[in-house]
PDB file of N, CA and C in Angstrom:
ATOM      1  N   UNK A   1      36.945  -7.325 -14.190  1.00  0.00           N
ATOM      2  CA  UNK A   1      36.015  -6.640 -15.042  1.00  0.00           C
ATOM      3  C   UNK A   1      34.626  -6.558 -14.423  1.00  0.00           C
ATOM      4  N   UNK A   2      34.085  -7.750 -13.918  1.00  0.00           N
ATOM      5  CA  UNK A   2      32.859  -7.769 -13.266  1.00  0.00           C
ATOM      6  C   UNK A   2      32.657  -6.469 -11.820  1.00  0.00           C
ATOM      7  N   UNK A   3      34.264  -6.383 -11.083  1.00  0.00           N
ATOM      8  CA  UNK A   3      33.778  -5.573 -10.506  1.00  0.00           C
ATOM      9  C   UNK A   3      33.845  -4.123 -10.915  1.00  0.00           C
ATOM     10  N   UNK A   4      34.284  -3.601 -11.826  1.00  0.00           N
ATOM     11  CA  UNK A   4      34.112  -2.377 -12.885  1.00  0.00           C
ATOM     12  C   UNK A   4      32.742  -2.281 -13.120  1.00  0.00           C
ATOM     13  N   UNK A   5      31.898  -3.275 -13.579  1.00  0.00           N
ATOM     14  CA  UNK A   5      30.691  -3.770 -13.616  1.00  0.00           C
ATOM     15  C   UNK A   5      29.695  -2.841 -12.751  1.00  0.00           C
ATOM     16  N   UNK A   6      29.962  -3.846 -11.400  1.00  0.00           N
ATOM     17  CA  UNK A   6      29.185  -3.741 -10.335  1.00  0.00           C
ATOM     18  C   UNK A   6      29.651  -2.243  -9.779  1.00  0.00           C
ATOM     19  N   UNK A   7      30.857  -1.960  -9.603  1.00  0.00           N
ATOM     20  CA  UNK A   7      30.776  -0.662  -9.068  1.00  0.00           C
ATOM     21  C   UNK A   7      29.792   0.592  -9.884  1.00  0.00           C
ATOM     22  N   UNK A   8      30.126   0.429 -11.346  1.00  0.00           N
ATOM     23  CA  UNK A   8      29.396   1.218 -11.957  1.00  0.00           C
ATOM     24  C   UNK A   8      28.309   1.350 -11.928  1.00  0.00           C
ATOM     25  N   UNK A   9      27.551  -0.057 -11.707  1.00  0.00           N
ATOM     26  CA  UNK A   9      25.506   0.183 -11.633  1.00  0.00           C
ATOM     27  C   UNK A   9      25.545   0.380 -10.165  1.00  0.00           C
ATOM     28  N   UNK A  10      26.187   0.605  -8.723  1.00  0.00           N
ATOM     29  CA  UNK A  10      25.734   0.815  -7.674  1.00  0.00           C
ATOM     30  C   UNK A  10      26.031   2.144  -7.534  1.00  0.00           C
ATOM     31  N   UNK A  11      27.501   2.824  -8.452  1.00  0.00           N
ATOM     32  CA  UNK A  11      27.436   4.113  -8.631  1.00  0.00           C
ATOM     33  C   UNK A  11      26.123   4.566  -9.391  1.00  0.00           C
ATOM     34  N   UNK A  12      25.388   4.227 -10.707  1.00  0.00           N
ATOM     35  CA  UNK A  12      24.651   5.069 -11.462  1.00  0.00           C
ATOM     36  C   UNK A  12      23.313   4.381 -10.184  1.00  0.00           C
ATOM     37  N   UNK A  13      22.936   3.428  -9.587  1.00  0.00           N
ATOM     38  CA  UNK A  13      21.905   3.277  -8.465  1.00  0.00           C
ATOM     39  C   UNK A  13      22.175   4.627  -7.726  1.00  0.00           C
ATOM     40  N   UNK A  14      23.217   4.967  -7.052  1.00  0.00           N
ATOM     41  CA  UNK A  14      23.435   5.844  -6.009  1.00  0.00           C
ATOM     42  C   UNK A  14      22.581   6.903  -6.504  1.00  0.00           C
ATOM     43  N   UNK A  15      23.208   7.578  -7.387  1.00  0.00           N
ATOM     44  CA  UNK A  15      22.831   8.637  -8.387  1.00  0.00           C
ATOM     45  C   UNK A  15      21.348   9.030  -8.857  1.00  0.00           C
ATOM     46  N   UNK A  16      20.666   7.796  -9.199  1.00  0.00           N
ATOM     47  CA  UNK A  16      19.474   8.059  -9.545  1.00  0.00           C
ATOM     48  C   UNK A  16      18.722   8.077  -7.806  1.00  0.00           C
ATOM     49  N   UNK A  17      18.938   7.600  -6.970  1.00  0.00           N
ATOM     50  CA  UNK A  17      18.195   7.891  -5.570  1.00  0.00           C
ATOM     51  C   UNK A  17      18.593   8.746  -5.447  1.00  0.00           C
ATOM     52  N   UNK A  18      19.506   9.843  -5.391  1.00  0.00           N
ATOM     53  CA  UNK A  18      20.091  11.061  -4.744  1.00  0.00           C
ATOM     54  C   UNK A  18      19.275  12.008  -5.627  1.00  0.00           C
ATOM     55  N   UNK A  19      19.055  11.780  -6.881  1.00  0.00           N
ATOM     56  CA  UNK A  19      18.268  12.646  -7.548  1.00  0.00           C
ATOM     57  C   UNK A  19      16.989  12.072  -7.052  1.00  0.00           C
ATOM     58  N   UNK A  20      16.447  11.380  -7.016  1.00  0.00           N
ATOM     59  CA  UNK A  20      14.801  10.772  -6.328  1.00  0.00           C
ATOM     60  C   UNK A  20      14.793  11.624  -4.870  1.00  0.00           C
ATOM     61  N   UNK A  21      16.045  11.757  -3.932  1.00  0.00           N
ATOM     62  CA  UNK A  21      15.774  11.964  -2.434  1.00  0.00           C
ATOM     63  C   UNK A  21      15.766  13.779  -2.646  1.00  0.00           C
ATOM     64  N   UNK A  22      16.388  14.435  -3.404  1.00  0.00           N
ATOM     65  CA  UNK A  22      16.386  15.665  -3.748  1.00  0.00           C
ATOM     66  C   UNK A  22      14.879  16.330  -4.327  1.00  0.00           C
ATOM     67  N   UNK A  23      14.558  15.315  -4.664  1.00  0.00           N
ATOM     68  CA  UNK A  23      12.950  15.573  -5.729  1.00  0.00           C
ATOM     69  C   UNK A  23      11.981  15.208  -4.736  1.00  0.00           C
ATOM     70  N   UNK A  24      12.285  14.393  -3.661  1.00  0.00           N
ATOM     71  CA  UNK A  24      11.035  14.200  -2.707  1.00  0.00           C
ATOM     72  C   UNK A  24      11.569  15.519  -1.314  1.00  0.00           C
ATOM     73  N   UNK A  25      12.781  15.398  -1.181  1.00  0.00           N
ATOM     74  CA  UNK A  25      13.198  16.984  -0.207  1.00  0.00           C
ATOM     75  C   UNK A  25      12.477  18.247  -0.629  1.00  0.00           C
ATOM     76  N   UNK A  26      12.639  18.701  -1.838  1.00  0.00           N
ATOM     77  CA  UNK A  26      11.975  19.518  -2.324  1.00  0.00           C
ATOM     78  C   UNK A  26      10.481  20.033  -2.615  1.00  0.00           C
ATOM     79  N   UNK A  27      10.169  18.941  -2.559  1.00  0.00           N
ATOM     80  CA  UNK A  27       8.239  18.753  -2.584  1.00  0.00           C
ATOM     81  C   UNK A  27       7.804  19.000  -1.310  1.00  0.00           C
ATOM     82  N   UNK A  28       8.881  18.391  -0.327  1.00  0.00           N
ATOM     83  CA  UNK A  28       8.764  18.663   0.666  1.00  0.00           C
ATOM     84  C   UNK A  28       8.976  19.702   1.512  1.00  0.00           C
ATOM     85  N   UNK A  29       9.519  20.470   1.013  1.00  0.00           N
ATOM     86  CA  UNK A  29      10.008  21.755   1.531  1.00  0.00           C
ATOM     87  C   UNK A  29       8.694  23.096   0.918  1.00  0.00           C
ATOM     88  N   UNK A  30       8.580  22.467  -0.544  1.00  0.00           N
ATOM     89  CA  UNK A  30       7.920  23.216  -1.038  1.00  0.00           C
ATOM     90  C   UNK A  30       6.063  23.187   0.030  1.00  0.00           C
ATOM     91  N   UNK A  31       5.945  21.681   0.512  1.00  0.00           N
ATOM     92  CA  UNK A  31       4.441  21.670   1.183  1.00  0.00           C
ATOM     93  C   UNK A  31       4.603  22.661   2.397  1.00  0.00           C
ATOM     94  N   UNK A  32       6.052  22.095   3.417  1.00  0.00           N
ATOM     95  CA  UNK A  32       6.268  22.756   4.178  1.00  0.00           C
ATOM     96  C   UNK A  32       6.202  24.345   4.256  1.00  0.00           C
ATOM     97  N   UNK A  33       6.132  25.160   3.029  1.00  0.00           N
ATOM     98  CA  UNK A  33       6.335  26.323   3.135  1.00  0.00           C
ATOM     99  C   UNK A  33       4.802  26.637   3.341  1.00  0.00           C
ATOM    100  N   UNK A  34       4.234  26.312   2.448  1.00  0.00           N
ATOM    101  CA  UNK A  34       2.635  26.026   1.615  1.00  0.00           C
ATOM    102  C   UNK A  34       1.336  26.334   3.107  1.00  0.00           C
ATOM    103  N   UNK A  35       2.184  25.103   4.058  1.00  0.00           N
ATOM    104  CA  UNK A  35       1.498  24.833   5.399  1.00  0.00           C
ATOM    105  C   UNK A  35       1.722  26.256   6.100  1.00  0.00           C
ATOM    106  N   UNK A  36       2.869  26.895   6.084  1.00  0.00           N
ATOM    107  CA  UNK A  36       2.868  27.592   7.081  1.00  0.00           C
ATOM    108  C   UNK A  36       2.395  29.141   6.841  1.00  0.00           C
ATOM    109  N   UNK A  37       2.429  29.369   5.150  1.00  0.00           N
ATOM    110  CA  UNK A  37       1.824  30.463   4.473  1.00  0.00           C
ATOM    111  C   UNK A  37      -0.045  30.231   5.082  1.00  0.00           C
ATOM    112  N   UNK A  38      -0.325  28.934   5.051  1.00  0.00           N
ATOM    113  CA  UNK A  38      -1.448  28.718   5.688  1.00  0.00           C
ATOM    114  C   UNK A  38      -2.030  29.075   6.776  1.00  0.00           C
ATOM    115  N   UNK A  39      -1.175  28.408   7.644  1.00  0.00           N
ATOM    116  CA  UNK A  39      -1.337  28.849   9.156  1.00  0.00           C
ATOM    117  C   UNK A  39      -0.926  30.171   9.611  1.00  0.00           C
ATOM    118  N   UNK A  40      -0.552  30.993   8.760  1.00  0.00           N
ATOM    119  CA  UNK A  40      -0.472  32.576   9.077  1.00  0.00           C
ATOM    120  C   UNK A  40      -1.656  32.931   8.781  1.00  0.00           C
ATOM    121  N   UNK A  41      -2.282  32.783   7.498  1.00  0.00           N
ATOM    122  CA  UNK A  41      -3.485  33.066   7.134  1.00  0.00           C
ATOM    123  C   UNK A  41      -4.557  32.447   8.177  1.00  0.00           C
ATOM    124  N   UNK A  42      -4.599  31.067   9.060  1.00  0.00           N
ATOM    125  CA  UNK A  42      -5.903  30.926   9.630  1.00  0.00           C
ATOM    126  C   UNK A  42      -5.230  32.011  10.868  1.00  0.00           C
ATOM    127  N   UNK A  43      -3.895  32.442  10.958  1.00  0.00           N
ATOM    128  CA  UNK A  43      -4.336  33.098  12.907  1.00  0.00           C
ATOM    129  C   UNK A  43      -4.295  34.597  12.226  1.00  0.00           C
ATOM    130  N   UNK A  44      -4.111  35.171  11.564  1.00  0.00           N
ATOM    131  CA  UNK A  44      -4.124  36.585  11.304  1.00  0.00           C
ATOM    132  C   UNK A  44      -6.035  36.089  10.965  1.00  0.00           C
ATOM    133  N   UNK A  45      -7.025  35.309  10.071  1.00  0.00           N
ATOM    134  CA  UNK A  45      -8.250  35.239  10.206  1.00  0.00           C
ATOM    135  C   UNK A  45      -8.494  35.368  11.261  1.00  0.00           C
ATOM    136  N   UNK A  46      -7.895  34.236  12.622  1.00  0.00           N
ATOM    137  CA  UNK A  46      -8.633  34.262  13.928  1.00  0.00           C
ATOM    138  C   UNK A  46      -8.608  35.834  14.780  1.00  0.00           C
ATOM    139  N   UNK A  47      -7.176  36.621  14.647  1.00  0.00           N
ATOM    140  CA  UNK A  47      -7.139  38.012  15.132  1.00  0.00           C
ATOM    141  C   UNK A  47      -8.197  38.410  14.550  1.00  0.00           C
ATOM    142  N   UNK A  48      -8.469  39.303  13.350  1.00  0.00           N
ATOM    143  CA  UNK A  48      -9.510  39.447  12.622  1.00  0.00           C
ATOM    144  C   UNK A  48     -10.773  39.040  13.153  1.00  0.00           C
ATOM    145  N   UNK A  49     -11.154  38.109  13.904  1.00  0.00           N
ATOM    146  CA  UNK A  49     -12.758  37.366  13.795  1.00  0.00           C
ATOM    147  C   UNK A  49     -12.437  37.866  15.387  1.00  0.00           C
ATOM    148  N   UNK A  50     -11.502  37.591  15.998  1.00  0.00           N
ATOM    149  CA  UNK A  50     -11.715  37.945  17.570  1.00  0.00           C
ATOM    150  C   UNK A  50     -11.264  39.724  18.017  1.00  0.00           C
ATOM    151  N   UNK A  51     -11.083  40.196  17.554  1.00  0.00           N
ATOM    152  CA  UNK A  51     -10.903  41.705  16.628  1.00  0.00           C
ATOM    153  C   UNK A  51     -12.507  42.602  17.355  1.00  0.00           C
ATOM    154  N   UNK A  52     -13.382  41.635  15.896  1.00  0.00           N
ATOM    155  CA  UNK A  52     -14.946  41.951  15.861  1.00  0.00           C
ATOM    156  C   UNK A  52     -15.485  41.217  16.712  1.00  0.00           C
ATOM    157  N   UNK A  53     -15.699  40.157  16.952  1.00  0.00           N
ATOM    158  CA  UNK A  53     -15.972  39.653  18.331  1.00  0.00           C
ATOM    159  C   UNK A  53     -15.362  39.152  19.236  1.00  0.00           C
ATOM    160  N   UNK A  54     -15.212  39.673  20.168  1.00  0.00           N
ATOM    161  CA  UNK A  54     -14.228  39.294  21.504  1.00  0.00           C
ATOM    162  C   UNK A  54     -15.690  38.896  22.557  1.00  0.00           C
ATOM    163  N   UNK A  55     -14.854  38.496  23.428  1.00  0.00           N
ATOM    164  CA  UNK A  55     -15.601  38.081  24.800  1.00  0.00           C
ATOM    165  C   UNK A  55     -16.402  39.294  25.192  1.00  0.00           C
ATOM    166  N   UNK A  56     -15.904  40.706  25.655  1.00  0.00           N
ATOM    167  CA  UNK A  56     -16.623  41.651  26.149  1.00  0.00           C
ATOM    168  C   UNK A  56     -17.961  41.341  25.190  1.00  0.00           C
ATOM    169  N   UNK A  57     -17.685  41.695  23.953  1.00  0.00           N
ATOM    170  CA  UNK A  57     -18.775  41.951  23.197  1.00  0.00           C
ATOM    171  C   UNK A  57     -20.084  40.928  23.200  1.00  0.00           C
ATOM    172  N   UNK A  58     -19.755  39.442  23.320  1.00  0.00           N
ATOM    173  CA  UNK A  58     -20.510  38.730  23.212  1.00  0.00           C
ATOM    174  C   UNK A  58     -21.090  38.442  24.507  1.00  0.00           C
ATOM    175  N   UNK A  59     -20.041  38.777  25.605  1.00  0.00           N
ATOM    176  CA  UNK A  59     -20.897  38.836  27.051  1.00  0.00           C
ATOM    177  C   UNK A  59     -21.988  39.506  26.976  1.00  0.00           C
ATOM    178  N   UNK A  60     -21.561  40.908  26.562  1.00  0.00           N
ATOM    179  CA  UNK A  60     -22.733  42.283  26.609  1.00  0.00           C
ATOM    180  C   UNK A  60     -23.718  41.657  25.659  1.00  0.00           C
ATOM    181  N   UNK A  61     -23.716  41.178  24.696  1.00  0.00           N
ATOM    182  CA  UNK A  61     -24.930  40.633  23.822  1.00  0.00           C
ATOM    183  C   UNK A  61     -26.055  39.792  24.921  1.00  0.00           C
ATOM    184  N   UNK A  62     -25.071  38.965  25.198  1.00  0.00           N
ATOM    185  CA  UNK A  62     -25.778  38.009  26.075  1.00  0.00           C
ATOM    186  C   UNK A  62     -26.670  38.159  27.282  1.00  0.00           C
ATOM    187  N   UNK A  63     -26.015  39.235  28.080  1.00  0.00           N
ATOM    188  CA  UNK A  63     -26.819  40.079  29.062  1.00  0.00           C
ATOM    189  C   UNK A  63     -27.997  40.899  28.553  1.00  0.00           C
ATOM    190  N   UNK A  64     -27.698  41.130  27.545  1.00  0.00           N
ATOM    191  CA  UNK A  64     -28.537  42.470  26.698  1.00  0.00           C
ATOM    192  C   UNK A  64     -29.885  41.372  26.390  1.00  0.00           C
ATOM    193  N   UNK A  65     -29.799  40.602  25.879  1.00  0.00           N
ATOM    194  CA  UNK A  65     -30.866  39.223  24.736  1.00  0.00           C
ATOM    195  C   UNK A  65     -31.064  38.394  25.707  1.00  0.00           C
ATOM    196  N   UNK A  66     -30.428  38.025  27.189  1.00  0.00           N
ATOM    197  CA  UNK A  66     -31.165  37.087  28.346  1.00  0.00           C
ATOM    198  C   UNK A  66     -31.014  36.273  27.846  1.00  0.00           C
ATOM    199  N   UNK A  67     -29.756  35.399  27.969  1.00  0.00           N
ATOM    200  CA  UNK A  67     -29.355  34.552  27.486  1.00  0.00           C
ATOM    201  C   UNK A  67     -29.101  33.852  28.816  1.00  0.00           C
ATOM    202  N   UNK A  68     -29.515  32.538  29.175  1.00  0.00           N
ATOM    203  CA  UNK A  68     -29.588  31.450  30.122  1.00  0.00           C
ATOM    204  C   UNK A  68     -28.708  30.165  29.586  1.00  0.00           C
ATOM    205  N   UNK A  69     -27.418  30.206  30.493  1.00  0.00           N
ATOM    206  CA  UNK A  69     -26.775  28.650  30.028  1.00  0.00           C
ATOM    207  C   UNK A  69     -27.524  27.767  30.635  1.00  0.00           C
ATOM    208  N   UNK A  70     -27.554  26.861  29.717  1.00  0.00           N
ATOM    209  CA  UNK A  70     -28.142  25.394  30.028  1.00  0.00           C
ATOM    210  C   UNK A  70     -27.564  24.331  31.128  1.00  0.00           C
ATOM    211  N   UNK A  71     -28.425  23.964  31.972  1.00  0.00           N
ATOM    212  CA  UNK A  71     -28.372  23.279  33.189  1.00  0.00           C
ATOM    213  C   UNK A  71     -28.258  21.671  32.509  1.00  0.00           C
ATOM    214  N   UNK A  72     -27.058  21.196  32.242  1.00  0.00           N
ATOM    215  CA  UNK A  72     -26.500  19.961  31.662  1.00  0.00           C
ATOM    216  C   UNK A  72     -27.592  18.786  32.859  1.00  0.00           C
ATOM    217  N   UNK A  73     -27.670  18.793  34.073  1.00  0.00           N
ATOM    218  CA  UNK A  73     -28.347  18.122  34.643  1.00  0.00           C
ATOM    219  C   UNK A  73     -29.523  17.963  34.485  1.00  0.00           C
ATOM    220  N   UNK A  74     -29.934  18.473  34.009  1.00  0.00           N
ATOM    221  CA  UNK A  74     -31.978  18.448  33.472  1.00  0.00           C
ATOM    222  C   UNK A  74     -31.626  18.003  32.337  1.00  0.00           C
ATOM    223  N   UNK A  75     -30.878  17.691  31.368  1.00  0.00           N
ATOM    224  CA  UNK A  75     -31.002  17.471  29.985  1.00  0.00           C
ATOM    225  C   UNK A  75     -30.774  15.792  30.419  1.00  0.00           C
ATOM    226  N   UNK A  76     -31.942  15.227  29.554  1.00  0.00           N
ATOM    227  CA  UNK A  76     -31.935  13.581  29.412  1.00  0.00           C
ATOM    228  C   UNK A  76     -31.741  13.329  27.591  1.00  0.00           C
ATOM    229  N   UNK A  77     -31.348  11.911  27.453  1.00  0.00           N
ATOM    230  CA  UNK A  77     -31.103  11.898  25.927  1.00  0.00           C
ATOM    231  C   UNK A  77     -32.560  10.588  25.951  1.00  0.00           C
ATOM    232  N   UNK A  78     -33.039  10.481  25.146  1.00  0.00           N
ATOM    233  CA  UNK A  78     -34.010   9.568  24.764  1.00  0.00           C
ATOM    234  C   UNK A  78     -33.736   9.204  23.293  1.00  0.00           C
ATOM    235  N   UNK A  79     -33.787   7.627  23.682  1.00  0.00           N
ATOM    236  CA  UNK A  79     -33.521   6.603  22.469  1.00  0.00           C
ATOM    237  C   UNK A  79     -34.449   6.223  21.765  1.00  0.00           C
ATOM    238  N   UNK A  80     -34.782   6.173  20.425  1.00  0.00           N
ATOM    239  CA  UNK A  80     -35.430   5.823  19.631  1.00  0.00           C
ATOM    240  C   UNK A  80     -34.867   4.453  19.246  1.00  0.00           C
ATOM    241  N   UNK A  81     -35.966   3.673  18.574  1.00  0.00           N
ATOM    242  CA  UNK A  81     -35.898   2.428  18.272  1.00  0.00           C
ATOM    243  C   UNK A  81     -35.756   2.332  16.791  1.00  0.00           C
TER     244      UNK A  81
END
């Protein structure tokens, strides 16, 4: 009788995790989708933003406005106390 018992609560155990592992699969599937609806949206943004500004364009700005990159070797950092 005892093992009628025991089989039965490791059967209704089984059962309630299989419904727990189905309910966390699903959440999970559901983020997973969530993420990637995302990440379409940031690279179709990034086409879009590099679209309107690309390299040509911001070169030509730069030539146009005299724009000078900075000589990393002349730059010192000074510490305050």
């Amino acid at each position: 009788m005892k093992y009628i018992f025991f089989s039965s609560l490791l059967l209704l155990l089984n059962l309630l995790y299989s419904a727990y592992s189905l309910s966390v699969s699903k959440n999970y599937t559901e983020k997973l989708r969530e993420l990637k609806r995302e990440k379409e949206k940031i690279l179709l943004l990034k086409v879009e933003i590099e679209k309107h500004v690309n390299y040509k364009t911001v070169r030509d700005y730069a030539k146009v406005t005299g724009f000078n990159p900075i000589d990393w070797s002349k730059v010192k950092v000074v510490k305050t106390k």
